[in-house]
C-alpha atoms as a PDB file:
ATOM      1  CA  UNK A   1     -28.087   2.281  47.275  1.00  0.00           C
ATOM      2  CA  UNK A   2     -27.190   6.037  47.370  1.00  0.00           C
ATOM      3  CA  UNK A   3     -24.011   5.572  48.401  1.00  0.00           C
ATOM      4  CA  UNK A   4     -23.035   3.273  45.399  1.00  0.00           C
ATOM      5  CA  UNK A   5     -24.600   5.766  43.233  1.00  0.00           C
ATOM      6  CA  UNK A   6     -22.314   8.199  44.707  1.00  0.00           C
ATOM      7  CA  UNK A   7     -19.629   6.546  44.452  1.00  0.00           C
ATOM      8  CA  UNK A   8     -20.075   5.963  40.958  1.00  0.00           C
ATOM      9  CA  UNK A   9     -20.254   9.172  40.238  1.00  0.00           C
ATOM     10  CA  UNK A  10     -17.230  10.483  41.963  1.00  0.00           C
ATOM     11  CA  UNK A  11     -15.277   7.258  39.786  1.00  0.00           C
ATOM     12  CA  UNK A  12     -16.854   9.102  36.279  1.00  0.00           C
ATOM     13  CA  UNK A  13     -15.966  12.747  37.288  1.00  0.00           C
ATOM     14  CA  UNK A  14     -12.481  11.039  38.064  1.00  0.00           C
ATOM     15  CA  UNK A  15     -12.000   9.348  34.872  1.00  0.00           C
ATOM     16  CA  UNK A  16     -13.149  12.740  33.424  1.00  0.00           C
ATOM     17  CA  UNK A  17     -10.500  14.503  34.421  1.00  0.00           C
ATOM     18  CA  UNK A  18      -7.847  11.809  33.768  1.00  0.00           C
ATOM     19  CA  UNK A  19      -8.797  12.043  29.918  1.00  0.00           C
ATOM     20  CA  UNK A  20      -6.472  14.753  28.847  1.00  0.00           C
ATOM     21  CA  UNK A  21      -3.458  13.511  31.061  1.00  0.00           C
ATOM     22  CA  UNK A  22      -0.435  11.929  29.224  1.00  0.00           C
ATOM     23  CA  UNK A  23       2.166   9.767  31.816  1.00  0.00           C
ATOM     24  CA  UNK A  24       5.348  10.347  30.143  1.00  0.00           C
ATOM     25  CA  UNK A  25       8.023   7.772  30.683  1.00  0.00           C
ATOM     26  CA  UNK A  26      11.805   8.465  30.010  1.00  0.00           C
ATOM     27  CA  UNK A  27      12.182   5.217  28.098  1.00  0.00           C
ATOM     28  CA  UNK A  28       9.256   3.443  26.782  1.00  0.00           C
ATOM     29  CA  UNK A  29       8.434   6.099  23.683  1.00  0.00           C
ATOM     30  CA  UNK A  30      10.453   8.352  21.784  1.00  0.00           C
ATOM     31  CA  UNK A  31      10.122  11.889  23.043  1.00  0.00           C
ATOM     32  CA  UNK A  32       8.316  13.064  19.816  1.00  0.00           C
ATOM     33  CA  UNK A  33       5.621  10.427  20.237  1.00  0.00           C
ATOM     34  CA  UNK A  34       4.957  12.609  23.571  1.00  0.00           C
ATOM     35  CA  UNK A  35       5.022  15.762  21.088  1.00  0.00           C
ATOM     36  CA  UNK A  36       2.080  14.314  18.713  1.00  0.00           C
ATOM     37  CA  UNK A  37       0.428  12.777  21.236  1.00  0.00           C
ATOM     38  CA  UNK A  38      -0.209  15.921  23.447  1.00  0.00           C
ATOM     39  CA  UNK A  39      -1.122  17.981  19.888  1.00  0.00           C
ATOM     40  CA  UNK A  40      -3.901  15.591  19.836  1.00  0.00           C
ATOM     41  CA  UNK A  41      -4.760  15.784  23.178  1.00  0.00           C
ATOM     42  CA  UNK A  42      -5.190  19.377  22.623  1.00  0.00           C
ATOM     43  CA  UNK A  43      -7.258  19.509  19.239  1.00  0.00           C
ATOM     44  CA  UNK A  44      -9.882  17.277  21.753  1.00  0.00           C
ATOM     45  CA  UNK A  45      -9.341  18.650  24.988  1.00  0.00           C
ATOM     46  CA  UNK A  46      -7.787  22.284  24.513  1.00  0.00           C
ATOM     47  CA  UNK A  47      -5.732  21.851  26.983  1.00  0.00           C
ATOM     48  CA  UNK A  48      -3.569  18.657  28.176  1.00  0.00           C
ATOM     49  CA  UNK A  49      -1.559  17.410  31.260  1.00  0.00           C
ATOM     50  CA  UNK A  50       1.780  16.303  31.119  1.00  0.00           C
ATOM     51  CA  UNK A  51       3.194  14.198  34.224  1.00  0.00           C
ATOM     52  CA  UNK A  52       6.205  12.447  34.936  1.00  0.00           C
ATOM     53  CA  UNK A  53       8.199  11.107  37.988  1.00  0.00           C
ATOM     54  CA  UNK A  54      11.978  11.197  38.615  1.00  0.00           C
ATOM     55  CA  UNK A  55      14.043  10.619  35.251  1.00  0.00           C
ATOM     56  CA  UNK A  56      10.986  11.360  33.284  1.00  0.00           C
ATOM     57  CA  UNK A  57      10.629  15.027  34.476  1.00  0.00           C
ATOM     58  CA  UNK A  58      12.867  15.914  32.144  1.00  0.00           C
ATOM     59  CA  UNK A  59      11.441  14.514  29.397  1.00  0.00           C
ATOM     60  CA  UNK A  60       7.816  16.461  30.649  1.00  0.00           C
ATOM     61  CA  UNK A  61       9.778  19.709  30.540  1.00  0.00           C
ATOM     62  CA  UNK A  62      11.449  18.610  26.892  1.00  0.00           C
ATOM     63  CA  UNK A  63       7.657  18.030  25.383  1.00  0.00           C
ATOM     64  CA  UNK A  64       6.335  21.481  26.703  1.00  0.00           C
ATOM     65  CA  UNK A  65       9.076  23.437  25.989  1.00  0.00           C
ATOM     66  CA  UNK A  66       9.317  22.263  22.486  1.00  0.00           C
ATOM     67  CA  UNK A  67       4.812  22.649  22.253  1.00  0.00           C
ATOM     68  CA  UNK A  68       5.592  25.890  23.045  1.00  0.00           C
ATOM     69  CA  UNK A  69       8.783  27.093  21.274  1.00  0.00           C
ATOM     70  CA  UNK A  70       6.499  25.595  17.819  1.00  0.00           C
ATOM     71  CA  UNK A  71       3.547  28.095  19.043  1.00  0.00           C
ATOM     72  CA  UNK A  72       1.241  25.439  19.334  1.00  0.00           C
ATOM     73  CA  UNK A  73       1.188  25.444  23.529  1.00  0.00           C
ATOM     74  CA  UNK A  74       0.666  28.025  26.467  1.00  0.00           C
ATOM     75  CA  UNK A  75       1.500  26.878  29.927  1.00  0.00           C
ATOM     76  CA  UNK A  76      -1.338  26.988  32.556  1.00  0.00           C
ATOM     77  CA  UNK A  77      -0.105  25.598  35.641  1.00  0.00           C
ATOM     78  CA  UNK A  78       3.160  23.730  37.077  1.00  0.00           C
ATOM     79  CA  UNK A  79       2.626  20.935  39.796  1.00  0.00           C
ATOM     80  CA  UNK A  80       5.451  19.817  41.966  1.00  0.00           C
ATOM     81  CA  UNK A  81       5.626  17.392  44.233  1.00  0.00           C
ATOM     82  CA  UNK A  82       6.888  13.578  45.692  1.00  0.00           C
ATOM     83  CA  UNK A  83       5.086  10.550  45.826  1.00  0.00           C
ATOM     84  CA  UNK A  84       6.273   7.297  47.707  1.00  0.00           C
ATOM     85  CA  UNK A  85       6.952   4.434  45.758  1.00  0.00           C
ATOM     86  CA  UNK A  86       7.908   0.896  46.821  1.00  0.00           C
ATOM     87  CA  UNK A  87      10.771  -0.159  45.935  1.00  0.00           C
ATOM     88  CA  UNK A  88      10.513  -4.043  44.800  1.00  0.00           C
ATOM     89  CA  UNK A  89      14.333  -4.381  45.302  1.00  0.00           C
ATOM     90  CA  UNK A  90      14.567  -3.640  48.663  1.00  0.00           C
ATOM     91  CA  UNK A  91      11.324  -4.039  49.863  1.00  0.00           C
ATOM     92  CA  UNK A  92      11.068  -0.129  51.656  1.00  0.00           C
ATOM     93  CA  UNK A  93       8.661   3.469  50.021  1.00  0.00           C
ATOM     94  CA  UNK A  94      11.071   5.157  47.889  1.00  0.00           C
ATOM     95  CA  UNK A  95      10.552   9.208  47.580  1.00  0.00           C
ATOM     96  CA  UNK A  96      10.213   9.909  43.809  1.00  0.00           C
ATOM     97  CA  UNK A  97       9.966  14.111  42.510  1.00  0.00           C
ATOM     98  CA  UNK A  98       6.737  14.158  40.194  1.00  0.00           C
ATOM     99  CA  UNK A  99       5.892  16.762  38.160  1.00  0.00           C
ATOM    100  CA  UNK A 100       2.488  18.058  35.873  1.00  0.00           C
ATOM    101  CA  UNK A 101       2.608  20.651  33.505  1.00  0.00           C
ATOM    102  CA  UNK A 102      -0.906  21.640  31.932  1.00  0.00           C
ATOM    103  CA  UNK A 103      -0.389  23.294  28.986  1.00  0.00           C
ATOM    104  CA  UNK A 104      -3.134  25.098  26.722  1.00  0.00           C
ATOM    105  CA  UNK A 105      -3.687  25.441  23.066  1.00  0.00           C
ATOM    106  CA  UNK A 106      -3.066  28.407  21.853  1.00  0.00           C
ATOM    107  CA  UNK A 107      -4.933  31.243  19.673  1.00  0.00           C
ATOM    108  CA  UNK A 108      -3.434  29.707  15.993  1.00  0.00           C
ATOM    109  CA  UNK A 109      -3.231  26.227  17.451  1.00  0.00           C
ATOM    110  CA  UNK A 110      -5.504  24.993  15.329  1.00  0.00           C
ATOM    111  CA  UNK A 111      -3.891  27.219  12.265  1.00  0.00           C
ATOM    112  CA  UNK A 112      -0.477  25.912  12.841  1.00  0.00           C
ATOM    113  CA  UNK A 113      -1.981  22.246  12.731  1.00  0.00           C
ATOM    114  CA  UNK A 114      -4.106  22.904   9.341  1.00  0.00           C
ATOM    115  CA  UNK A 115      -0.476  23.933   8.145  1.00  0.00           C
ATOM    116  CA  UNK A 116       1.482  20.809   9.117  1.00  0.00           C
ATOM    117  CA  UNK A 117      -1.131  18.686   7.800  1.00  0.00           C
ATOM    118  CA  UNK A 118      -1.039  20.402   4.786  1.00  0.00           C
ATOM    119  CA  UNK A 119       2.427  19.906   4.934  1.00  0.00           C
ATOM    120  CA  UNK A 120       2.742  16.513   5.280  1.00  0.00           C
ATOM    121  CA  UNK A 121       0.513  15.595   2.698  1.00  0.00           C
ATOM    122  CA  UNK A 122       2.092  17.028   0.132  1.00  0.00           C
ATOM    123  CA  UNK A 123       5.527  16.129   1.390  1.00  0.00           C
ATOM    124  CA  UNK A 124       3.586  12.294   0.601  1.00  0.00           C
ATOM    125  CA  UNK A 125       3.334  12.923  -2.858  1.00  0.00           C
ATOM    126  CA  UNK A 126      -0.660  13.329  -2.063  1.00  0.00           C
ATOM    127  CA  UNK A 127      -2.978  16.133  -3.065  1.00  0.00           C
END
């Protein structure tokens, strides 16, 4: 019995950490869906992980550069590696790049949010 109890535990502080981490893809969303996305992540998190493999890593770089070019994001770590993948095609692992970027809200985050909100409501014609 302890050892299901244990490992039930180590599956919730897994799924814990997992909560603030957006897989990007290169082609399933639009790259500003990432954008939004990882601003929310941050107003409930305050901080958020980005990760990507091969032709998505650019689009991982795209989303955090642009968080924090707009002042809304302060990188915290970068995570490189390569994971193997099978390939369906052929049959044989495939080496793919993977990258995470954690990035951090920063001190007027939550300023610069009020702002846009503000923003887009009254660009709605609502007050």
């Amino acid at each position: 019995m302890e050892e299901i109890t244990e490992g039930l535990n180590n599956i919730n502080i897994a799924e814990t950490q997992k909560k603030n981490r957006i897989q990007v893809s290169n082609t399933k969303k639009p790259l500003f869906f990432y954008v939004n996305l990882a601003k929310r992540y941050m107003q409930q998190h305050n901080d958020v992980e980005l990760s990507g493999l091969g032709m998505a890593i650019s689009t991982v770089v795209s989303v955090a550069e642009i968080l924090k070019n707009n002042g809304f994001a302060v990188e915290k770590k970068i995570m490189t590696s390569t994971v193997e993948i099978k390939d369906d095609s052929r049959g044989w692992p495939v080496q793919k790049a993977k990258i995470g970027v954690v990035l951090g809200k920063t001190a007027n985050f939550d300023e610069l949010m009020a702002v846009a909100q503000e923003a887009r409501e009254n660009g709605n014609g609502e007050e």
